[in-house]
Protein backbone atom coordinates (compact mmCIF):
# COMPACT_ATOMS: atom_id res chain seq x y z
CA UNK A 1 -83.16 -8.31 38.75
CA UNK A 2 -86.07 -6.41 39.94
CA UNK A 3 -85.69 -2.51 40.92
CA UNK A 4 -87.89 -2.12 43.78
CA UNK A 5 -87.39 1.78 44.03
CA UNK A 6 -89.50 3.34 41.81
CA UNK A 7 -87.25 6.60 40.94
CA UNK A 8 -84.30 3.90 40.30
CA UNK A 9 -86.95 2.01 38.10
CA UNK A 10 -87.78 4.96 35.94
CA UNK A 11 -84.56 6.04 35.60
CA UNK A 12 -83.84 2.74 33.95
CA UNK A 13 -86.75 2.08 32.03
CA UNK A 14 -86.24 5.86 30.52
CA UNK A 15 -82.56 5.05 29.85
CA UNK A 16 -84.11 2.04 28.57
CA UNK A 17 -86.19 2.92 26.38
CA UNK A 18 -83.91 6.00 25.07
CA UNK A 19 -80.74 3.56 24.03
CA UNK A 20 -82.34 2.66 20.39
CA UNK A 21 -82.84 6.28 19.80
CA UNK A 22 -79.52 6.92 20.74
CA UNK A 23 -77.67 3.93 18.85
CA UNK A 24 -80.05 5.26 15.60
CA UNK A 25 -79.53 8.84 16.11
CA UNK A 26 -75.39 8.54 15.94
CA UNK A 27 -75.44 8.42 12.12
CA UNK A 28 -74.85 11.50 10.68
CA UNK A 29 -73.90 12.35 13.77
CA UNK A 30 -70.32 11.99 13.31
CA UNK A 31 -68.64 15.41 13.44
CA UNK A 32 -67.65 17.81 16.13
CA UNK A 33 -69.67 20.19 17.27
CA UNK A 34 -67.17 22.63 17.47
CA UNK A 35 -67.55 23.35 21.14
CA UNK A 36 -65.58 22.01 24.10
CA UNK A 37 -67.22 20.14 27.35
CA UNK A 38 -66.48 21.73 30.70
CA UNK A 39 -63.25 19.24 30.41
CA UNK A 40 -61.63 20.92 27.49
CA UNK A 41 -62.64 17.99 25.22
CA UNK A 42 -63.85 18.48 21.23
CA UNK A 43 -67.61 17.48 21.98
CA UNK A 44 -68.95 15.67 19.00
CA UNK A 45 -72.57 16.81 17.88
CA UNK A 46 -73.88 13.34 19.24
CA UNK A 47 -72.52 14.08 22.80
CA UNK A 48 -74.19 17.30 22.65
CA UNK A 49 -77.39 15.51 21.28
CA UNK A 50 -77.16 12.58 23.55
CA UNK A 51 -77.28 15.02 26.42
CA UNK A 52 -79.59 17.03 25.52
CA UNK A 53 -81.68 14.04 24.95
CA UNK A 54 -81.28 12.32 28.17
CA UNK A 55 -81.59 15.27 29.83
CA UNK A 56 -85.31 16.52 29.01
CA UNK A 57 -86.28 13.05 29.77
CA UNK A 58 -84.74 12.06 32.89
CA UNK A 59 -85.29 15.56 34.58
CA UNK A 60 -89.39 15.33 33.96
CA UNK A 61 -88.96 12.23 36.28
CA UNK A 62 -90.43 12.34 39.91
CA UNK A 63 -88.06 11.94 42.35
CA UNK A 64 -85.25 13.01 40.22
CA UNK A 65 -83.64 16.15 41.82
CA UNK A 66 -80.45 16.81 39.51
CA UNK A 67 -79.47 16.02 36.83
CA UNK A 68 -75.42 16.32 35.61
CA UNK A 69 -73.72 15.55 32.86
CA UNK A 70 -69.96 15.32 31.35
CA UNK A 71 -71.06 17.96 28.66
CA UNK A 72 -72.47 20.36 31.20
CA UNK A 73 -70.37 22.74 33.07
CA UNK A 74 -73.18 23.07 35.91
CA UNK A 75 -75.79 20.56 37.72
CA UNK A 76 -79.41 21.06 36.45
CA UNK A 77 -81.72 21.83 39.54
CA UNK A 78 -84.54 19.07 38.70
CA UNK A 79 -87.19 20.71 41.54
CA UNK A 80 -86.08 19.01 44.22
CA UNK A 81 -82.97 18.25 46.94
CA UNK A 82 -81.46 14.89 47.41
CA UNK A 83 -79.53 15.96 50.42
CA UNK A 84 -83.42 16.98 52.22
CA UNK A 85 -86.23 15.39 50.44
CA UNK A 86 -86.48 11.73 50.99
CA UNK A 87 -86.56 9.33 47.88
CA UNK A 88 -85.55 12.34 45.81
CA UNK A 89 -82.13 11.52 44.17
CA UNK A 90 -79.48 13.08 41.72
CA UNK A 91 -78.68 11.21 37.92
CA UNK A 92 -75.22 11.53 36.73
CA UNK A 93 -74.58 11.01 33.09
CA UNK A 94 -72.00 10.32 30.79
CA UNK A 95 -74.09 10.18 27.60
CA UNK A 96 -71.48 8.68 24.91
CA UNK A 97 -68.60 7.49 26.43
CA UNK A 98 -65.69 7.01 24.15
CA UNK A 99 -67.54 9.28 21.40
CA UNK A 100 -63.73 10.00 19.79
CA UNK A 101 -64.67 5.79 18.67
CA UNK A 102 -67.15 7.65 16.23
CA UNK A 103 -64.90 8.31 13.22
CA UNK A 104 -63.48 4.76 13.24
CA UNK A 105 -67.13 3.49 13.81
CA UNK A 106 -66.08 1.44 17.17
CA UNK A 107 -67.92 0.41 19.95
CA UNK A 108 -68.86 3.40 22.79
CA UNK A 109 -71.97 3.46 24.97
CA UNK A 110 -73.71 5.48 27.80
CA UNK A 111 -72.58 5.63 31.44
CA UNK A 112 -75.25 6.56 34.44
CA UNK A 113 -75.43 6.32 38.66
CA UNK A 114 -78.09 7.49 40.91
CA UNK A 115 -77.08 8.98 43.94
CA UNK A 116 -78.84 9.40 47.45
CA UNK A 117 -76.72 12.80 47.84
CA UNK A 118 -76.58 16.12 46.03
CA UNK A 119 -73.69 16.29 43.46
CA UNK A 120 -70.85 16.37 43.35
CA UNK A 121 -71.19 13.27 45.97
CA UNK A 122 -69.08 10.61 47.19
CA UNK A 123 -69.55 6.85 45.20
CA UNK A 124 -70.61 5.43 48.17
CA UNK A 125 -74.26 7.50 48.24
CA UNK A 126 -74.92 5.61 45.06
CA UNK A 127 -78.10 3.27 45.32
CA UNK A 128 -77.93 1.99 41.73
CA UNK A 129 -75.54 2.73 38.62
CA UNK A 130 -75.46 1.35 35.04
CA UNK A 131 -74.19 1.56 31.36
CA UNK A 132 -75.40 0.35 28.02
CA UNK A 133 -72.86 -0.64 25.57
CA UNK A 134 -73.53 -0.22 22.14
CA UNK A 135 -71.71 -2.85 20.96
CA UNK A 136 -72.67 -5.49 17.87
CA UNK A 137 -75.65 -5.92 20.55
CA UNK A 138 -76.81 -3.29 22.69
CA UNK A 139 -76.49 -4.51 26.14
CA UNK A 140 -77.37 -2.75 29.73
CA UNK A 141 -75.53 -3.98 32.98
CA UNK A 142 -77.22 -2.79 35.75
CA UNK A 143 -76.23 -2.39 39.64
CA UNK A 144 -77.70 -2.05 42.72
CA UNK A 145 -77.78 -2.51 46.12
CA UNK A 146 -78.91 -6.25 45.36
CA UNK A 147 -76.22 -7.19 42.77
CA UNK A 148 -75.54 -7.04 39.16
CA UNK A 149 -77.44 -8.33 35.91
CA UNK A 150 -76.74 -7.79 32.17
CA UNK A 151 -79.88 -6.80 29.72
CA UNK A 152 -80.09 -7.27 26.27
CA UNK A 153 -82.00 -3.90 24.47
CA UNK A 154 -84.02 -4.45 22.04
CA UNK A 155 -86.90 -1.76 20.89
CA UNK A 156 -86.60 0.17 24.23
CA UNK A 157 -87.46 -3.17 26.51
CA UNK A 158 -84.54 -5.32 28.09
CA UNK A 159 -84.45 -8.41 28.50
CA UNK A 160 -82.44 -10.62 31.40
CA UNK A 161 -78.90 -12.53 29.94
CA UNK A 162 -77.25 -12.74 33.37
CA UNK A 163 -78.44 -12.11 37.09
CA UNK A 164 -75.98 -11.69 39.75
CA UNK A 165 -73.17 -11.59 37.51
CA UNK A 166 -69.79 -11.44 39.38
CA UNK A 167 -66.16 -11.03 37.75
CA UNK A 168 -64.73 -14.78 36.95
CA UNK A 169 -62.15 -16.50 39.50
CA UNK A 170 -59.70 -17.01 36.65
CA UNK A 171 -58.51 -13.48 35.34
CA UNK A 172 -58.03 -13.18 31.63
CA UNK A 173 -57.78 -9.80 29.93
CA UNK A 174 -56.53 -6.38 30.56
CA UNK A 175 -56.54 -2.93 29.11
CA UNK A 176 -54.35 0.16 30.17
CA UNK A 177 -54.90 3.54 29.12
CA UNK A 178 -52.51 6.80 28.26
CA UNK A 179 -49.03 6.77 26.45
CA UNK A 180 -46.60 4.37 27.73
CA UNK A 181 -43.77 6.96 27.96
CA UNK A 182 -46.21 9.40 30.05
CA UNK A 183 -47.05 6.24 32.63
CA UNK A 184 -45.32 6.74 35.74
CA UNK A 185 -42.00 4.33 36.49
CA UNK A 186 -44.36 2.13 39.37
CA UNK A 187 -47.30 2.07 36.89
CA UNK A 188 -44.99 0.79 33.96
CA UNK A 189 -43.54 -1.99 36.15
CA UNK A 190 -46.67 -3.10 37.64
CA UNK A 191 -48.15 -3.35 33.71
CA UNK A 192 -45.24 -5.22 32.64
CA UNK A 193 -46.05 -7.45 35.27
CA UNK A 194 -49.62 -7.67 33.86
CA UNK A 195 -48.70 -8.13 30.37
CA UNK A 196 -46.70 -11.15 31.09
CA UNK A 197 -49.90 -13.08 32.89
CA UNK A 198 -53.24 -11.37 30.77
CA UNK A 199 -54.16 -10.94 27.21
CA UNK A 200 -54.70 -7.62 25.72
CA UNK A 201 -58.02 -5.64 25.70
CA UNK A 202 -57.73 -1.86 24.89
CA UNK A 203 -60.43 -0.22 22.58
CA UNK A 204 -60.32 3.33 23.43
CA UNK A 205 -63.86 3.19 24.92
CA UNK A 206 -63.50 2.23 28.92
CA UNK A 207 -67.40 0.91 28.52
CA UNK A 208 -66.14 -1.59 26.12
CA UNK A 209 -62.97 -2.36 28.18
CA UNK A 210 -64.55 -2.62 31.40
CA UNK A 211 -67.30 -4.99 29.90
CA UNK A 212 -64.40 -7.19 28.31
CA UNK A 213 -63.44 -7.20 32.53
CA UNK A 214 -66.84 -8.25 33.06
CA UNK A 215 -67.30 -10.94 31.07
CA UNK A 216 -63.74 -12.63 31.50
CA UNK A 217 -61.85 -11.17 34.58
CA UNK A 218 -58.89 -9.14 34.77
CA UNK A 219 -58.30 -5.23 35.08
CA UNK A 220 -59.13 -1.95 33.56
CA UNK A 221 -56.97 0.98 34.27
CA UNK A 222 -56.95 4.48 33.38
CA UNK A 223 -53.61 5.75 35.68
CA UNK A 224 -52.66 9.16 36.53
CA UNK A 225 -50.05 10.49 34.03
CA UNK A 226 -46.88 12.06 34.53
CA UNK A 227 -48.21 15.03 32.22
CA UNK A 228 -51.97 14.32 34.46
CA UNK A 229 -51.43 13.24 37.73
CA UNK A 230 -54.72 13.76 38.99
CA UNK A 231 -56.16 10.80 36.04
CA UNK A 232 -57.94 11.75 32.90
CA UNK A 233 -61.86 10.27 33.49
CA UNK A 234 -63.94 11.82 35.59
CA UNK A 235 -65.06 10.79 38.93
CA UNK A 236 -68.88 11.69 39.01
CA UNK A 237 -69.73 10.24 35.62
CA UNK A 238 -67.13 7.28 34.68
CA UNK A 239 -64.97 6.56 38.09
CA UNK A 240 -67.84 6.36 40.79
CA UNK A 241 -70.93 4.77 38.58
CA UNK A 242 -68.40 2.03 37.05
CA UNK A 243 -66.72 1.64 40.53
CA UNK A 244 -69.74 0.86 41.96
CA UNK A 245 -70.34 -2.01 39.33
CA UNK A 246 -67.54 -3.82 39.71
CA UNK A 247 -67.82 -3.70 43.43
CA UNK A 248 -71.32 -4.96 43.38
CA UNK A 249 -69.67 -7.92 40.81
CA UNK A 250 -67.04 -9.08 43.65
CA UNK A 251 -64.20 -7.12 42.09
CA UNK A 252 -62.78 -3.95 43.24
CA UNK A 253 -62.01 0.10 42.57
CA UNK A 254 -59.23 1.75 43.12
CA UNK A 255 -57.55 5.35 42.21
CA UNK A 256 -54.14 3.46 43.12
CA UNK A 257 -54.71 4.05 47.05
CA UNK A 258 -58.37 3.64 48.30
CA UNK A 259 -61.54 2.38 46.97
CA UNK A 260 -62.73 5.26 43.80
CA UNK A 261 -66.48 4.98 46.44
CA UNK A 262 -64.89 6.63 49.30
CA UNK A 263 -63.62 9.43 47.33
CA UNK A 264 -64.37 12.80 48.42
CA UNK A 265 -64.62 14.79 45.47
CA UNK A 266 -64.60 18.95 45.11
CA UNK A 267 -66.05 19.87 42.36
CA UNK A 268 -68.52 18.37 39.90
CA UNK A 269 -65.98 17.40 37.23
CA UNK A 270 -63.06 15.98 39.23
CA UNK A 271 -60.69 13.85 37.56
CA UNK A 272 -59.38 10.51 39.10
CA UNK A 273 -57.24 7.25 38.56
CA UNK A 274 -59.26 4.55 37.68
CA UNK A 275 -58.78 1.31 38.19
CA UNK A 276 -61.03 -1.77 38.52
CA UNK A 277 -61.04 -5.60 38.35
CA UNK A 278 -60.56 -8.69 39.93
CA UNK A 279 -59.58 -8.14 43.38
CA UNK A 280 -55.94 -9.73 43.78
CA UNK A 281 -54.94 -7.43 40.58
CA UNK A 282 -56.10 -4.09 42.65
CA UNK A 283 -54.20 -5.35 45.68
CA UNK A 284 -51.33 -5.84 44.03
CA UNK A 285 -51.66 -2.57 41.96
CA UNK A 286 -51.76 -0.53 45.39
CA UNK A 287 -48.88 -2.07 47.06
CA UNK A 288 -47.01 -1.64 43.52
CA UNK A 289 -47.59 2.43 43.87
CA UNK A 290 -47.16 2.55 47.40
């Protein structure tokens, strides 16, 4: 798939290029940092690296206005205004999603979206969103306006695996996240449902499980919790960019009620419901919490 805007472009050949560095630069890399992230989450030092990282180099792009991440508490003001200039957009960044997978060495990866809109924004003013999972191979899947394709990396180039990728007909895995006892009663029936049609795919990493949705169909879901109604992953970083993706691959997003892209969030590191897949599964997910 070719990027025809150039911001979008650099923004994914610097992500691009960056992922090696990343992958390498996790070992020895492996303990907290002993600060929290503007969630009240342990940060380990390669969150805080990772960001720091991603951040020098994708706010020295042109055209890049902001820049914010999960492990900042504020947007960085990148010299210039999405919501004014034209072709001037703001990067959103979850730089190791699933990081806690780092003590038990499993897989995790980076989560990005570029929005036409100031942030916090609404899903649906992203032009392009991504992630690269740093799996046994590190792979990119990339979205935007034109559809979905899935990179291999390789020394800072990708190369093209799949254009216009698009969730299989046939769903076959799914993955549900939080303690079963702290799932509301509608969630729990609805997964019981589930568990009786799909196979099992949970690794603690929603990059991971959401590429596992990818590749064979089914649904990913992160629900709001009787102790956390209001979800655990956050809508700017995780909910909106992987949203978008599955949208763009046929399938659809949902934080139990409406699409996760018409959300309209209030501040920069809102919480949702997530929940994504093949199409029939989010329909029947709504009218199960209804």
């Amino acid at each position: 798939m070719t990027v025809s805007d150039p911001v979008v472009e650099a923004v994914v050949a610097t992500i691009s290029r960056s992922a090696t560095e990343i992958r390498q630069g996790l070992i020895g890399r492996r303990g907290t940092a002993d600060e929290e992230n503007p969630s009240g989450e342990t940060q380990a030092e390669a969150d805080v690296w990772a960001d720091e990282l991603l951040a020098d180099r994708l706010a020295d792009i042109d055209g890049v206005g902001e820049y914010g991440s999960e492990e900042r508490a504020d947007v960085i003001d990148c010299g210039g205004d999405p919501e004014t200039e034209p072709d001037t957009y703001a990067v959103a960044v979850d730089p190791l999603d699933g990081s806690s997978n780092l003590k038990s060495n499993n897989a995790m990866g980076t989560i990005f979206g570029v929005y036409d809109a100031a942030l916090p924004a609404r899903g649906e003013t992203l032009i392009a969103a991504g992630y690269v999972l740093y799996g046994p191979i590190t792979t990119m899947v990339l979205a935007t306006e034109t559809g979905v394709s899935e990179y291999e990396m390789s020394g800072g180039e990708r190369r093209v695996v799949e254009r216009d990728l698009t969730l299989p007909d046939d769903p076959v895995v799914y993955g549900f996240g939080g303690r079963v006892p702290d799932w509301p009663d509608d969630f729990e029936a609805y997964a019981r449902e589930i568990e009786r049609e799909l196979k099992l795919r949970y690794g603690g990493a929603m990059i991971a499980d959401v590429n596992q949705v990818l590749t064979y169909g089914g649904i990913f879901g992160y629900p709001g919790l009787a102790s956390r109604p209001e979800g655990k992953l956050r809508l700017q970083f995780e909910g909106n960019p992987i949203g978008y993706i599955v949208e763009r691959a046929g399938g659809r997003s949902s934080d139990g009620k409406e699409s996760l892209l018409a959300l309209e969030p209030d501040e920069l590191h809102d919480r949702t419901p997530v929940h994504v897949g093949n199409a029939e599964l989010i329909d029947r997910l709504e009218d199960r919490l209804d």
